[in-house]
N, C-alpha and C. Protein backbone atom coordinates (compact mmCIF):
# COMPACT_ATOMS: atom_id res chain seq x y z
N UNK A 1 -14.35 -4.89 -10.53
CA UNK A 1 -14.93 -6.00 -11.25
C UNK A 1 -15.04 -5.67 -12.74
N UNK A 2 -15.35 -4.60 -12.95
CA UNK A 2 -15.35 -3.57 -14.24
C UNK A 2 -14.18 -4.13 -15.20
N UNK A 3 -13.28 -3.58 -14.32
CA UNK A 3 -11.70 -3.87 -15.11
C UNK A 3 -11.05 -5.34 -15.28
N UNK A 4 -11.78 -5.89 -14.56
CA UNK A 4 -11.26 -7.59 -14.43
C UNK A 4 -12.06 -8.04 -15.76
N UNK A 5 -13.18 -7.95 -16.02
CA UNK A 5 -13.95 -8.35 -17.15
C UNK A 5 -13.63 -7.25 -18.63
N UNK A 6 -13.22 -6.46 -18.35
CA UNK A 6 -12.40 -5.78 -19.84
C UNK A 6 -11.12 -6.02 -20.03
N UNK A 7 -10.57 -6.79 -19.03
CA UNK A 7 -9.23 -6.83 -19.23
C UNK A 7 -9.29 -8.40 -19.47
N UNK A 8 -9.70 -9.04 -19.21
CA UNK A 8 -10.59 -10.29 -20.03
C UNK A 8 -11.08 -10.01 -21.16
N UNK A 9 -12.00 -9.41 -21.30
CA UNK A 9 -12.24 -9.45 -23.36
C UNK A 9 -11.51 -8.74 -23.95
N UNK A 10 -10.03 -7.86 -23.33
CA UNK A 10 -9.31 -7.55 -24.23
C UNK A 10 -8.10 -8.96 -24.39
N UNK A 11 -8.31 -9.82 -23.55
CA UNK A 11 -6.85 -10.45 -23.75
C UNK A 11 -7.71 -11.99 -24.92
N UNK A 12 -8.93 -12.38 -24.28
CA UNK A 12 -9.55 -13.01 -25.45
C UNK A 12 -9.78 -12.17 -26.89
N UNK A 13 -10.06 -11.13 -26.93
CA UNK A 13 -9.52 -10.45 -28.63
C UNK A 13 -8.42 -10.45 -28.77
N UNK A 14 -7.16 -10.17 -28.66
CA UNK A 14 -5.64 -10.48 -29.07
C UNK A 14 -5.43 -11.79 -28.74
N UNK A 15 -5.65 -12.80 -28.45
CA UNK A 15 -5.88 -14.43 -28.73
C UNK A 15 -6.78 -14.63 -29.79
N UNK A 16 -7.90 -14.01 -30.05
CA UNK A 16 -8.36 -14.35 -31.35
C UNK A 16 -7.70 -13.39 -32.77
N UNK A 17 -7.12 -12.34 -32.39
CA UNK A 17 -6.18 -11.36 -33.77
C UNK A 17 -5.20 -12.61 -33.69
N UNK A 18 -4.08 -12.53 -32.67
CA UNK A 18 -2.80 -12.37 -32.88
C UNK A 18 -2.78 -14.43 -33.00
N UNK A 19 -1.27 -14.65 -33.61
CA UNK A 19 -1.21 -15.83 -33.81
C UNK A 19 -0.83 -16.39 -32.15
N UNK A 20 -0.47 -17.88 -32.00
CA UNK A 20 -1.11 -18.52 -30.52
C UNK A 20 0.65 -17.83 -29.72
N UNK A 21 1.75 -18.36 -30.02
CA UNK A 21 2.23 -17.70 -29.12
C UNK A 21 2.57 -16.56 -28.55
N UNK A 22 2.30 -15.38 -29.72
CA UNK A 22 2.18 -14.04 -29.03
C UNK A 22 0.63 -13.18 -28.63
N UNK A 23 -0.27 -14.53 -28.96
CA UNK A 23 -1.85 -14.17 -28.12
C UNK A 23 -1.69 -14.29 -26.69
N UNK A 24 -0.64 -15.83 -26.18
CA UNK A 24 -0.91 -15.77 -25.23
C UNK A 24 0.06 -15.09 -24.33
N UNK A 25 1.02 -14.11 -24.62
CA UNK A 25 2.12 -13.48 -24.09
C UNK A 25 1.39 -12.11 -24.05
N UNK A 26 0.80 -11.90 -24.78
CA UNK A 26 -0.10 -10.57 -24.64
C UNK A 26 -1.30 -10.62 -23.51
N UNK A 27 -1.73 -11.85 -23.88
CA UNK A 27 -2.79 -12.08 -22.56
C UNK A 27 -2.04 -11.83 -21.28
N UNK A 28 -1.50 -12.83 -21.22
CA UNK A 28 -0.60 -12.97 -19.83
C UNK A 28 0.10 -11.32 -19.55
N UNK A 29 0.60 -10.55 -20.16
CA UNK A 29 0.99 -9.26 -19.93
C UNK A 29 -0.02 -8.30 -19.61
N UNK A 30 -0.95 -8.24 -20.28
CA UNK A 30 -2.42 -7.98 -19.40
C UNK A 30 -2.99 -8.37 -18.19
N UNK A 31 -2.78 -9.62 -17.88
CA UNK A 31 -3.18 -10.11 -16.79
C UNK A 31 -2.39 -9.19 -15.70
N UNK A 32 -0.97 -8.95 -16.30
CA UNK A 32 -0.06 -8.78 -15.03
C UNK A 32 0.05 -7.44 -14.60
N UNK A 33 0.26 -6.66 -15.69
CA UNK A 33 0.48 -5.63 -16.12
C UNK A 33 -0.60 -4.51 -15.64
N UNK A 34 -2.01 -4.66 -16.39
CA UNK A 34 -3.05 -4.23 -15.70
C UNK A 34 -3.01 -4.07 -13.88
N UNK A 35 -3.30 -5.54 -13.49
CA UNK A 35 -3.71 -5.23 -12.34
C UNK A 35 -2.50 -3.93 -11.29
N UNK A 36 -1.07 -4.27 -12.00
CA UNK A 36 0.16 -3.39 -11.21
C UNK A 36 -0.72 -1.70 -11.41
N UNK A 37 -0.86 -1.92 -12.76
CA UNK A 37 -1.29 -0.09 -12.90
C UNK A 37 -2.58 0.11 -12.22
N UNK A 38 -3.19 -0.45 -11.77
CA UNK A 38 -4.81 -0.41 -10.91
C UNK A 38 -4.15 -0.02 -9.42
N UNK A 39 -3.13 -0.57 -9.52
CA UNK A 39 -2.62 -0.69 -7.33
C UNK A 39 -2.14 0.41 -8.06
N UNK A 40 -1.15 1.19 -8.70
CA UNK A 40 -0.32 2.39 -8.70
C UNK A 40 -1.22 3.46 -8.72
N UNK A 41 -2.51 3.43 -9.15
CA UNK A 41 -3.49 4.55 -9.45
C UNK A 41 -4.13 4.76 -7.89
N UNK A 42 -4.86 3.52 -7.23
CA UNK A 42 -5.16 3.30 -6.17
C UNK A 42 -4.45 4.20 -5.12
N UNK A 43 -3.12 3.92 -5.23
CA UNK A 43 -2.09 4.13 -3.95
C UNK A 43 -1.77 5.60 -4.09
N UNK A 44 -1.85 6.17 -5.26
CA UNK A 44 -1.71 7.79 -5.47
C UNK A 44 -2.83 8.33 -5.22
N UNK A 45 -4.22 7.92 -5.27
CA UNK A 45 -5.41 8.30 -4.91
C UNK A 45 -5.13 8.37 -3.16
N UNK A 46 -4.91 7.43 -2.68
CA UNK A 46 -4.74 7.53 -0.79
C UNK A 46 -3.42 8.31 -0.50
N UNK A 47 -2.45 8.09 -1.46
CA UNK A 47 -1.53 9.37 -1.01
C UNK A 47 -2.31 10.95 -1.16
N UNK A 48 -2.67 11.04 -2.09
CA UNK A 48 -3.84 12.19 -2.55
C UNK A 48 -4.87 12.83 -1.02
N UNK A 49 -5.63 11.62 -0.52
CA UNK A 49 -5.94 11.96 0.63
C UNK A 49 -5.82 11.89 1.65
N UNK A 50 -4.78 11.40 1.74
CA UNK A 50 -3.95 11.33 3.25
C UNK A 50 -3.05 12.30 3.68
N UNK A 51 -2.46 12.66 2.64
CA UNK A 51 -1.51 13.67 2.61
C UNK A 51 0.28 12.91 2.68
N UNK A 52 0.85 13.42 2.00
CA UNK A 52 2.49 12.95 1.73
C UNK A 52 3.04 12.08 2.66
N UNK A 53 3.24 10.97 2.58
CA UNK A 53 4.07 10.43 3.07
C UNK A 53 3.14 9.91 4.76
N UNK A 54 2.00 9.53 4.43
CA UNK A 54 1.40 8.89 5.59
C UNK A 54 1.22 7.23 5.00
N UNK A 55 0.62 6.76 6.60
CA UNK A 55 0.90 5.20 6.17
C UNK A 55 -0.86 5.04 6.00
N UNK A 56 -0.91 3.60 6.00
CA UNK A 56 -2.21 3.05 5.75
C UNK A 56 -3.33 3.41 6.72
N UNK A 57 -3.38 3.60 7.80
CA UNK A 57 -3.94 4.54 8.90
C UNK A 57 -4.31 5.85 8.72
N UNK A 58 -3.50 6.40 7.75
CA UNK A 58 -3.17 7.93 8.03
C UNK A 58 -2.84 8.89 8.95
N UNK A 59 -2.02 7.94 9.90
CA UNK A 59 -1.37 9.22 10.93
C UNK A 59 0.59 9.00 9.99
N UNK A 60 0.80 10.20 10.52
CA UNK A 60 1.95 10.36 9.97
C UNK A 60 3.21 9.90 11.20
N UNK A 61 4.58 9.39 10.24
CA UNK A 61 5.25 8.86 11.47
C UNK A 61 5.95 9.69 12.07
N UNK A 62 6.26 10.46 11.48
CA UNK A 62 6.80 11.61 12.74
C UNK A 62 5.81 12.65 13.81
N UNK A 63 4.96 12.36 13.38
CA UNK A 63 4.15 13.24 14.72
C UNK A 63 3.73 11.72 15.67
N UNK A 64 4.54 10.44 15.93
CA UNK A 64 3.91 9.45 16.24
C UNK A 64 5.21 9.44 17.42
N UNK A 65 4.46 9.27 19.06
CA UNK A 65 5.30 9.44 19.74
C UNK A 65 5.02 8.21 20.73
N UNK A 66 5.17 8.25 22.07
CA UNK A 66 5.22 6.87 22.74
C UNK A 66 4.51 6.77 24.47
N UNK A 67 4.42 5.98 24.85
CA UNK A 67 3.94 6.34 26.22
C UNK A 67 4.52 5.09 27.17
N UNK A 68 5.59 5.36 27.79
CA UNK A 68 6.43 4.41 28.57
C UNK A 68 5.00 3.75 29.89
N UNK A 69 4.74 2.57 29.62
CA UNK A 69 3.91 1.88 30.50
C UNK A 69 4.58 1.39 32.21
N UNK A 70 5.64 1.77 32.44
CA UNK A 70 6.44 2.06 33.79
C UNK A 70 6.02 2.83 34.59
N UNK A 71 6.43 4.29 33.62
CA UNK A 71 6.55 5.47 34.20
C UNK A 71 5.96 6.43 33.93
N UNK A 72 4.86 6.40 32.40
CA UNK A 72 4.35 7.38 32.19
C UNK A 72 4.75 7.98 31.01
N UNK A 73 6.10 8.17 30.50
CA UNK A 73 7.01 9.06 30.38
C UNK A 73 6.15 9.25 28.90
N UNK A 74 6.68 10.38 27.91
CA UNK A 74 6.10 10.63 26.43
C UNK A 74 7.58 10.06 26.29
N UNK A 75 7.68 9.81 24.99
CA UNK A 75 9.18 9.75 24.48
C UNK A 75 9.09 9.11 22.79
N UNK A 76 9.89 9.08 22.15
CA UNK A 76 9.85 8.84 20.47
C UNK A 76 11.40 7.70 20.85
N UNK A 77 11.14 6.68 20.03
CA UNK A 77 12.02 5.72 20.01
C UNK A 77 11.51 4.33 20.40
N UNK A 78 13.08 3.59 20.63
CA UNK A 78 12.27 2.52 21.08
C UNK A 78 12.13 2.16 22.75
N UNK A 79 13.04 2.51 23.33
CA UNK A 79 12.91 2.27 24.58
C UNK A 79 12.89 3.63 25.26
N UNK A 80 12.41 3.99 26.35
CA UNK A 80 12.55 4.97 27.55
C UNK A 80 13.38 5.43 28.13
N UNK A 81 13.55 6.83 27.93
CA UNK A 81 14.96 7.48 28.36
C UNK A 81 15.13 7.37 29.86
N UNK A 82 13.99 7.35 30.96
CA UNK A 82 13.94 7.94 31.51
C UNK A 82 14.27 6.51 32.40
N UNK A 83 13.72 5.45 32.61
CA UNK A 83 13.50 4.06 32.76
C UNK A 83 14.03 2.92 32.18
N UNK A 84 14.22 2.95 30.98
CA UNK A 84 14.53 2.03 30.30
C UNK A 84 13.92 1.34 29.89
N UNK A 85 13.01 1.03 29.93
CA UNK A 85 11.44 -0.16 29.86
C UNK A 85 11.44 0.19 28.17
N UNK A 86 11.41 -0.88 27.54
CA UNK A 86 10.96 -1.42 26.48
C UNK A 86 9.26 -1.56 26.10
N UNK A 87 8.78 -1.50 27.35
CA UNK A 87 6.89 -2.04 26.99
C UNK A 87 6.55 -0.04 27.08
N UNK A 88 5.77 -0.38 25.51
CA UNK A 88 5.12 1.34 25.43
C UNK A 88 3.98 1.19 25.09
N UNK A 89 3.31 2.02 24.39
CA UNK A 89 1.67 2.09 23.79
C UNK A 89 2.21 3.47 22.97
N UNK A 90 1.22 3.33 22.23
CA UNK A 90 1.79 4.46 21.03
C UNK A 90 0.65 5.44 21.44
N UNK A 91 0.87 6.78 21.46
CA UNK A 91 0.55 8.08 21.75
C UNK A 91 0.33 8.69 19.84
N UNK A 92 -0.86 9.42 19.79
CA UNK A 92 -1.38 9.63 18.46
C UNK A 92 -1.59 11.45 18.72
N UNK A 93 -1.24 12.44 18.59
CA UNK A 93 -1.30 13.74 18.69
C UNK A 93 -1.18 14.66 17.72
């Protein structure tokens, strides 16, 4: 909320410096611009504690394996080696 309201009275001060059509091209580049570098800081912070290359969960996809609802079976992919069955539940280890 911090940054939404400074990034607002910075784009109303360069509308009141700058003349009207490059006040409001500066505004508008703030508007846009800002919020991208807020998600890029964000998303390196959860890479930071998640560790490399995990998803929004934080389990990682290669230790992410499967549980064939047939037969039991463990297996990684999409269908069951063992059966063939397509219906799984995901196994977290």
């Amino acid at each position: 909320m911090i940054f939404l309201f400074a990034s607002l009275a910075i784009s109303i001060g360069l509308q009141m410096v700058l003349p009207f059509p490059y006040g409001l091209g500066a505004a508008l580049v703030i508007f846009i611009v800002f919020p991208l570098l807020l998600r890029r800081r964000f998303m390196n912070k959860i890479k930071g504690a998640n560790g490399f290359g995990s998803n929004f969960f934080g389990f990682q996809r290669q230790n992410m394996r499967y549980v064939c609802l047939s037969c039991n079976n463990k297996f990684k992919g999409t269908e069951c080696p063992r059966c063939g069955s397509k219906m799984k539940r995901a196994d977290f280890e």
